[in-house]
C-alpha atoms as a PDB file:
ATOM      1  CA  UNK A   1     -24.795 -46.856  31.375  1.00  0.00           C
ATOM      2  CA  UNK A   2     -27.192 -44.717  29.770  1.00  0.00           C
ATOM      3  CA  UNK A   3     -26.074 -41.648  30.555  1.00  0.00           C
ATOM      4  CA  UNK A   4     -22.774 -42.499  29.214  1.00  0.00           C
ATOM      5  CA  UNK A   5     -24.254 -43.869  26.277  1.00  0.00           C
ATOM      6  CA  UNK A   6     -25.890 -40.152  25.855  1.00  0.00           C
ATOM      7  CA  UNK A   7     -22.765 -38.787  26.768  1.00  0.00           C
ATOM      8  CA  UNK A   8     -20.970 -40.466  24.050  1.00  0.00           C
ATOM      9  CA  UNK A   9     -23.560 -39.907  21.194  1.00  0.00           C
ATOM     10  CA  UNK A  10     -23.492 -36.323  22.107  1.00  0.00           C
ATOM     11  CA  UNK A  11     -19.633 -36.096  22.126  1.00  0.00           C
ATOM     12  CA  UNK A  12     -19.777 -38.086  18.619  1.00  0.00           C
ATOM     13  CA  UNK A  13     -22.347 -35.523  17.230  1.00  0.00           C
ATOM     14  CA  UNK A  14     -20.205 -32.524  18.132  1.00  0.00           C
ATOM     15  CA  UNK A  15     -17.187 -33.877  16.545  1.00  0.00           C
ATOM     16  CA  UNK A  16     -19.040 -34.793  13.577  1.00  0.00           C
ATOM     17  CA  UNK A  17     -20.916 -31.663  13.010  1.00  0.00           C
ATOM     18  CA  UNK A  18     -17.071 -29.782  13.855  1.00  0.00           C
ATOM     19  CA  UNK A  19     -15.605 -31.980  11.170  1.00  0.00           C
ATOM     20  CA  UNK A  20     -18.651 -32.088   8.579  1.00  0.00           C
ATOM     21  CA  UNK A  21     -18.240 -27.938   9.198  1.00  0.00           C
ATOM     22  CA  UNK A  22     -14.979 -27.973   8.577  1.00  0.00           C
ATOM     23  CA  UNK A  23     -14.860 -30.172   5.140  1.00  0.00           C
ATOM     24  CA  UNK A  24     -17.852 -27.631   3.403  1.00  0.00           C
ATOM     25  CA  UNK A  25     -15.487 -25.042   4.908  1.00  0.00           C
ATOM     26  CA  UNK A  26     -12.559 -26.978   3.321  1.00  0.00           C
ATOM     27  CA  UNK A  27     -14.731 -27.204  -0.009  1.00  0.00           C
ATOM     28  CA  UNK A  28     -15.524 -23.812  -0.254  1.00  0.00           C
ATOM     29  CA  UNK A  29     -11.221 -22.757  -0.299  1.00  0.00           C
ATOM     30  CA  UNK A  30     -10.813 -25.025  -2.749  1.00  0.00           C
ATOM     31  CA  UNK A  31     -13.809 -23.435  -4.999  1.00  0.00           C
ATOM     32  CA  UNK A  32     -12.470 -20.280  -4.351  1.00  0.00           C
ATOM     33  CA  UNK A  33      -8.978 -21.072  -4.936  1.00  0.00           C
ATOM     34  CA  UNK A  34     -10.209 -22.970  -8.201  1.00  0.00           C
ATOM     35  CA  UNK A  35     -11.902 -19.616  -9.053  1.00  0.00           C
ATOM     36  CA  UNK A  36      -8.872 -17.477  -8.925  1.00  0.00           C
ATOM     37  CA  UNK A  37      -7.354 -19.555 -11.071  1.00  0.00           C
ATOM     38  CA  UNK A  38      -9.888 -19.231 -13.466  1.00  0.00           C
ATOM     39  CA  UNK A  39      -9.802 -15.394 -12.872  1.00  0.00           C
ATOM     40  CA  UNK A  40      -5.908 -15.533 -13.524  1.00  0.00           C
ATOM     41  CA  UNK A  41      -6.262 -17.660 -16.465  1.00  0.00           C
ATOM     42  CA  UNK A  42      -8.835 -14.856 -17.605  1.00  0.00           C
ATOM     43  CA  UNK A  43      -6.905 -12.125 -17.139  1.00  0.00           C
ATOM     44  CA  UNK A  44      -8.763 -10.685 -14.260  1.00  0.00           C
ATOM     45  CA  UNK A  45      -5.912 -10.524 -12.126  1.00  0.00           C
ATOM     46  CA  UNK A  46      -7.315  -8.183  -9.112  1.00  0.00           C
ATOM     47  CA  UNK A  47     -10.608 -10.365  -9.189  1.00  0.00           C
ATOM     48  CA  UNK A  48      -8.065 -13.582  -9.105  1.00  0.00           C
ATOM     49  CA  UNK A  49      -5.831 -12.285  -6.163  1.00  0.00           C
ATOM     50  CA  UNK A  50      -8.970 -10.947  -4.148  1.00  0.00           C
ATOM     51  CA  UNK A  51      -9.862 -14.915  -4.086  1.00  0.00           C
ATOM     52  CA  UNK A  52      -6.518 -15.911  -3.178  1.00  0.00           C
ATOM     53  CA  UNK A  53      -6.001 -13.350  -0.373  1.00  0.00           C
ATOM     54  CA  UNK A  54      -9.869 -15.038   0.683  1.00  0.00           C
ATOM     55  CA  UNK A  55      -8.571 -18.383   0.462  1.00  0.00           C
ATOM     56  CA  UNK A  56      -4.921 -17.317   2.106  1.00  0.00           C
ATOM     57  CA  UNK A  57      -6.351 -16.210   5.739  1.00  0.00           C
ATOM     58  CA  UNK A  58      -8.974 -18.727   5.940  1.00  0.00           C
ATOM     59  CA  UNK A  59      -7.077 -21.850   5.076  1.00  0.00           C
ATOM     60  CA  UNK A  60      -5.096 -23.725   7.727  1.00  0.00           C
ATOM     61  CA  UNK A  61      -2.563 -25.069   5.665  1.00  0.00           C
ATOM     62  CA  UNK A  62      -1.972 -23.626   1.893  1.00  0.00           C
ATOM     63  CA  UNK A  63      -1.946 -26.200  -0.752  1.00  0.00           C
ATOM     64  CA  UNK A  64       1.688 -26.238  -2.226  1.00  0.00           C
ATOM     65  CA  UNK A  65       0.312 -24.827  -5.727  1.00  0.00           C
ATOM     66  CA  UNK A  66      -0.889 -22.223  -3.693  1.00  0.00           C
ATOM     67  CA  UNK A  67       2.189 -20.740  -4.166  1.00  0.00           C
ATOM     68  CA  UNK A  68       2.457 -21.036  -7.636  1.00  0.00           C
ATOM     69  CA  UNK A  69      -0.675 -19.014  -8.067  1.00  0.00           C
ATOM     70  CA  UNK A  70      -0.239 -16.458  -6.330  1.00  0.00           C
ATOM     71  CA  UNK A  71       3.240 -15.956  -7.441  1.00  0.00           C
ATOM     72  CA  UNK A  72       2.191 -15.849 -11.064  1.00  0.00           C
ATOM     73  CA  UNK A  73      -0.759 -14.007 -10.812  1.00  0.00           C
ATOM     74  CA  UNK A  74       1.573 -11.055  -8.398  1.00  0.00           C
ATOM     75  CA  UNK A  75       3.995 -11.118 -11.755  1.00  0.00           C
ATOM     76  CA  UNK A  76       0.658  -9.829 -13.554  1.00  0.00           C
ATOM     77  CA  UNK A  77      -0.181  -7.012 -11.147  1.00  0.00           C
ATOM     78  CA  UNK A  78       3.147  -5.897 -11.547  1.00  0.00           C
ATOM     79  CA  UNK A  79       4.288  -6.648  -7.673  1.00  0.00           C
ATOM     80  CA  UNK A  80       7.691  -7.810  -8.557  1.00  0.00           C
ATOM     81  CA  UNK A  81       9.164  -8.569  -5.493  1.00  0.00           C
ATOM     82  CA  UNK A  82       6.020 -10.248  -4.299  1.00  0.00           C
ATOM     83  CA  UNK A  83       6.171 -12.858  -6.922  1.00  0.00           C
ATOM     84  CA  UNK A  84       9.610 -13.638  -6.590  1.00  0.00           C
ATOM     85  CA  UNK A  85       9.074 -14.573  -3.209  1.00  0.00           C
ATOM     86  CA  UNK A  86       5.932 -16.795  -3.718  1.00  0.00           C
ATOM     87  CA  UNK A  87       7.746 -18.125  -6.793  1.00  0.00           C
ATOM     88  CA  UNK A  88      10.453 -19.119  -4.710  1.00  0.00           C
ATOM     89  CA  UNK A  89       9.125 -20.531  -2.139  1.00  0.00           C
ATOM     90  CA  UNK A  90       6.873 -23.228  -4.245  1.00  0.00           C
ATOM     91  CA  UNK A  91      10.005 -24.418  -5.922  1.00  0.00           C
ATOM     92  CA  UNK A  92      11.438 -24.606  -2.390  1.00  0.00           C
ATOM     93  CA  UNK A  93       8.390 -27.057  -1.696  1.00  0.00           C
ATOM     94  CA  UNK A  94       7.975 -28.793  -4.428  1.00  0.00           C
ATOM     95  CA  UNK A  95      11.606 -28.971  -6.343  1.00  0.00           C
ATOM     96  CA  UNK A  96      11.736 -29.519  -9.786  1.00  0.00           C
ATOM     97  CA  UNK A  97       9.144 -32.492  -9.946  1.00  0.00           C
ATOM     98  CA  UNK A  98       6.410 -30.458  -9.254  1.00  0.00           C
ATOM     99  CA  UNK A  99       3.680 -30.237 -11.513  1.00  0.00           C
ATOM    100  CA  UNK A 100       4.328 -26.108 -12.211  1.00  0.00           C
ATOM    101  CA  UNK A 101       8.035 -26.180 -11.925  1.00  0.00           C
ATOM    102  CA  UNK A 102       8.475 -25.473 -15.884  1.00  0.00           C
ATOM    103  CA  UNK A 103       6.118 -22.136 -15.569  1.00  0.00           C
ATOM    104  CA  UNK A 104       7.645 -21.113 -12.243  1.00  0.00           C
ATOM    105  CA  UNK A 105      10.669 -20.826 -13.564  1.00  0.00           C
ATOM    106  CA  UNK A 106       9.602 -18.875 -15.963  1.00  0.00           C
ATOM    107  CA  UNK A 107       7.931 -16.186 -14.074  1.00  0.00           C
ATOM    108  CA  UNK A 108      10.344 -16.470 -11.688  1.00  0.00           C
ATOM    109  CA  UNK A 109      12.728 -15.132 -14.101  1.00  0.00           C
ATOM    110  CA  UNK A 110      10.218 -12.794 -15.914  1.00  0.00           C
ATOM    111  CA  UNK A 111       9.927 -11.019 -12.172  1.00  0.00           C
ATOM    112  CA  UNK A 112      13.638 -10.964 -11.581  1.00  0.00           C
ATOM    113  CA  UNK A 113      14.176  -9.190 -14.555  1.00  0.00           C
ATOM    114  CA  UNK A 114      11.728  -6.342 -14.101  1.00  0.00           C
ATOM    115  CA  UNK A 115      12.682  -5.803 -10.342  1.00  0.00           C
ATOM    116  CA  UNK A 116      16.166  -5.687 -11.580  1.00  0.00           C
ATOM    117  CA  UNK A 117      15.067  -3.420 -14.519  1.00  0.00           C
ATOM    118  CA  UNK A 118      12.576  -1.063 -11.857  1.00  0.00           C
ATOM    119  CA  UNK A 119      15.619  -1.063  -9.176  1.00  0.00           C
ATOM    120  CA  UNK A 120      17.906   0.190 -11.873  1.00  0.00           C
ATOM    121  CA  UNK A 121      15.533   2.833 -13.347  1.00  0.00           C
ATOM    122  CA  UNK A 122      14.995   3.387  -9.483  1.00  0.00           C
ATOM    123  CA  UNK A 123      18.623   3.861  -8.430  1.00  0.00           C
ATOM    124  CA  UNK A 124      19.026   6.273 -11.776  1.00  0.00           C
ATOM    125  CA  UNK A 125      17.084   8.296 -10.167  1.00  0.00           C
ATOM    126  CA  UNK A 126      18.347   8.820  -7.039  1.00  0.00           C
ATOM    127  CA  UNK A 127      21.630   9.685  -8.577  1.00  0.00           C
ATOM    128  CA  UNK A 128      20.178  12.228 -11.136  1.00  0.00           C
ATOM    129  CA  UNK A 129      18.535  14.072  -7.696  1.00  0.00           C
ATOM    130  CA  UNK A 130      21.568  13.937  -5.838  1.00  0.00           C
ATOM    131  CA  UNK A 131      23.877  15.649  -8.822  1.00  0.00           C
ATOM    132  CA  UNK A 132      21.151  17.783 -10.069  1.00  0.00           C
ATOM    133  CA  UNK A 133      21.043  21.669  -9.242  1.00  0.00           C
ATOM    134  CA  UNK A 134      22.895  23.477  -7.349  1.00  0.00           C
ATOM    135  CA  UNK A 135      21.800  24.054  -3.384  1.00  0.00           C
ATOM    136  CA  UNK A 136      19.159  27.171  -3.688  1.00  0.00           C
ATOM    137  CA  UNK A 137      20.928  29.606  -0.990  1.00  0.00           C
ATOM    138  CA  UNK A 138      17.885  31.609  -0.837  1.00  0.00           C
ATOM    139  CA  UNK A 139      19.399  34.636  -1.728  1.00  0.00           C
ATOM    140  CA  UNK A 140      22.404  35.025   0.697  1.00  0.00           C
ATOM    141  CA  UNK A 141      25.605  35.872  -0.623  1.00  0.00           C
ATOM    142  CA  UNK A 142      27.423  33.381   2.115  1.00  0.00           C
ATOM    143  CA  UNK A 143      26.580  30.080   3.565  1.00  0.00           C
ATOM    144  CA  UNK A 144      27.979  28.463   6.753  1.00  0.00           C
ATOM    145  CA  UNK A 145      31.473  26.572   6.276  1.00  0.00           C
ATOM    146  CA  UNK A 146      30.021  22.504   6.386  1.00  0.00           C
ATOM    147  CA  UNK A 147      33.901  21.645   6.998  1.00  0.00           C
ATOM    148  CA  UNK A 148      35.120  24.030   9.915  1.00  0.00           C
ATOM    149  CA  UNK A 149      31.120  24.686  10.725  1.00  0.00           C
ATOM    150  CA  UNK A 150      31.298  27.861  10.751  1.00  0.00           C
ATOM    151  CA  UNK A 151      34.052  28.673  13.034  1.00  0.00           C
ATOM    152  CA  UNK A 152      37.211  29.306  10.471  1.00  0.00           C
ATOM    153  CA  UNK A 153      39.342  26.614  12.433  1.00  0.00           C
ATOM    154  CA  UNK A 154      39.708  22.978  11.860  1.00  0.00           C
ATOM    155  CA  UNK A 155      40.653  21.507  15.685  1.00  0.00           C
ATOM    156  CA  UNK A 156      42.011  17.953  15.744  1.00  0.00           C
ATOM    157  CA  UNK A 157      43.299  15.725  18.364  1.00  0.00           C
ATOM    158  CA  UNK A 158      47.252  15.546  18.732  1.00  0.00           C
ATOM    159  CA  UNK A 159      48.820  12.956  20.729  1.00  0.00           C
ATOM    160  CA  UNK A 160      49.751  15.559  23.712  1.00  0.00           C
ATOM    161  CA  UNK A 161      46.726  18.321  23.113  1.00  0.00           C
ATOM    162  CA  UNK A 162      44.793  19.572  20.351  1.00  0.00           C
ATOM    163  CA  UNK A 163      46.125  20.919  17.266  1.00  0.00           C
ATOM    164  CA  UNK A 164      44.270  24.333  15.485  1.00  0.00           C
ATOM    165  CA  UNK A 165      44.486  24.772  12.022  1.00  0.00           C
ATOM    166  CA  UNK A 166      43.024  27.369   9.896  1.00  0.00           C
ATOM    167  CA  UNK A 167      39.951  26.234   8.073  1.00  0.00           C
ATOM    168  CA  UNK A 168      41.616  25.770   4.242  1.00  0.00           C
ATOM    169  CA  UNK A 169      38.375  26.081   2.569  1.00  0.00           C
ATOM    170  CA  UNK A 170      37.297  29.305   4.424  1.00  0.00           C
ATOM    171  CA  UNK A 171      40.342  30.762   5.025  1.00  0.00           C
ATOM    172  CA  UNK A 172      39.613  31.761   8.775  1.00  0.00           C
ATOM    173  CA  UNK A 173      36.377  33.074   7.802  1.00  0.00           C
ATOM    174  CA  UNK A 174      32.851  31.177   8.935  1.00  0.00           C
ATOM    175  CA  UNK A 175      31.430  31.290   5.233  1.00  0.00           C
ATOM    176  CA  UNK A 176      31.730  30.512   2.182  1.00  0.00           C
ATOM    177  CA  UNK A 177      30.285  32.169  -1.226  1.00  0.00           C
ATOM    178  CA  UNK A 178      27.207  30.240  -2.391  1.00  0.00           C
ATOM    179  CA  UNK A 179      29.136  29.409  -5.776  1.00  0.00           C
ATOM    180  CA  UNK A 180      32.023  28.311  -3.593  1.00  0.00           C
ATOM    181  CA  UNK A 181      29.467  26.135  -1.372  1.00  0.00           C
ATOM    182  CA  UNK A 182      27.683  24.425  -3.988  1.00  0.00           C
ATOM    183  CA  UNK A 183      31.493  23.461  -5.347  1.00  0.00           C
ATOM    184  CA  UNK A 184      32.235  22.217  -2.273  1.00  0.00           C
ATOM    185  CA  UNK A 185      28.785  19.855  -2.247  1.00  0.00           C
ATOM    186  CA  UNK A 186      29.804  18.391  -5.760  1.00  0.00           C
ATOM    187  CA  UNK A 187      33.342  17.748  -4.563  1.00  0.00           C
ATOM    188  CA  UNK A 188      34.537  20.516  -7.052  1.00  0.00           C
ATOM    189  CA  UNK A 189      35.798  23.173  -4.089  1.00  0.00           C
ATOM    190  CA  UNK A 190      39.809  23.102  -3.644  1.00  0.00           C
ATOM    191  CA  UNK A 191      41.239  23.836  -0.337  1.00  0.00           C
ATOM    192  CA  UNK A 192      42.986  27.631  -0.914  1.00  0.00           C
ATOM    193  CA  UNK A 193      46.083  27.384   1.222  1.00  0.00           C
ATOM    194  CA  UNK A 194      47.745  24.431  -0.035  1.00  0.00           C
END
């Protein structure tokens, strides 16, 4: 009887030293989440997302304004995408009777508009690089035919054998004149034998 008695008490003092360890544990997340709030509210926004990153991996199950947080105070640091998501997801949780909803909706839509805005400017881009200069040909008077590859016939499949066909762009030659290849790459080149 004793033995189970000591037993027990042990037992009881090991799951009430794991549980008393986990509530200051459990304490301390919600300081520091209570801190990067504060931080946010400051506009220390690095400081304030350093806490909630802290608070992120060591808390077993995020608090639902958690969320909210983090997705306003990623609008600040300018990750876009980031806050959308977070953003998102809290109204997903919480629906429009949550406490934040008002302000979430508002970043929310502050975010979308600047990763629509950055994608744009982004996209702009890509198409100014892709029609600016002219290929560099590095000197050579000629470049390779891209069409016939260099071979001054274009062979296709007929339905009996294959048909040959003199390249139109090069003529039967393998190259092309630089000018006449950087035409070609902006869609300018006609074929010559038509």
């Amino acid at each position: 009887m004793g033995r189970y008695l000591l037993i027990f008490c042990v037992a009881s003092f090991g799951l009430n030293y794991t549980l008393f360890g986990q509530s200051i544990l459990d304490g301390e997340l919600s300081r520091r989440m209570d801190q990067g709030v504060m931080l946010m509210e400051s506009g220390q926004y690095e400081s304030a997302q350093k806490e909630f990153l802290f608070v992120m991996s060591k808390m077993e199950s995020l608090p639902s304004e958690m969320a909210y947080y983090f997705g306003r105070n990623s609008f600040h640091l300018t990750k876009y995408k980031q806050s959308i998501n977070w953003l998102n997801k809290y109204i997903q949780l919480k629906g429009t009777q949550g406490r934040y909803y008002d302000m979430a909706i508002k970043y929310l839509q502050l975010a979308e508009e600047e990763y629509i805005k950055i994608s744009k400017e982004q996209t702009a881009e890509i198409q100014k690089e892709l029609q600016g200069d002219d290929y560099n040909c590095g000197g050579l008077q000629k470049m390779i035919c891209p069409v016939c590859n260099g071979t001054g016939v274009i062979v296709k499949n007929g339905p009996f054998d294959r048909i040959y066909q003199t390249c139109p762009y090069s003529l039967g030659e393998s190259y092309l004149s630089c000018e006449e290849y950087n035409q070609f790459m902006r869609g300018e080149l006609e074929p010559k034998n038509q």
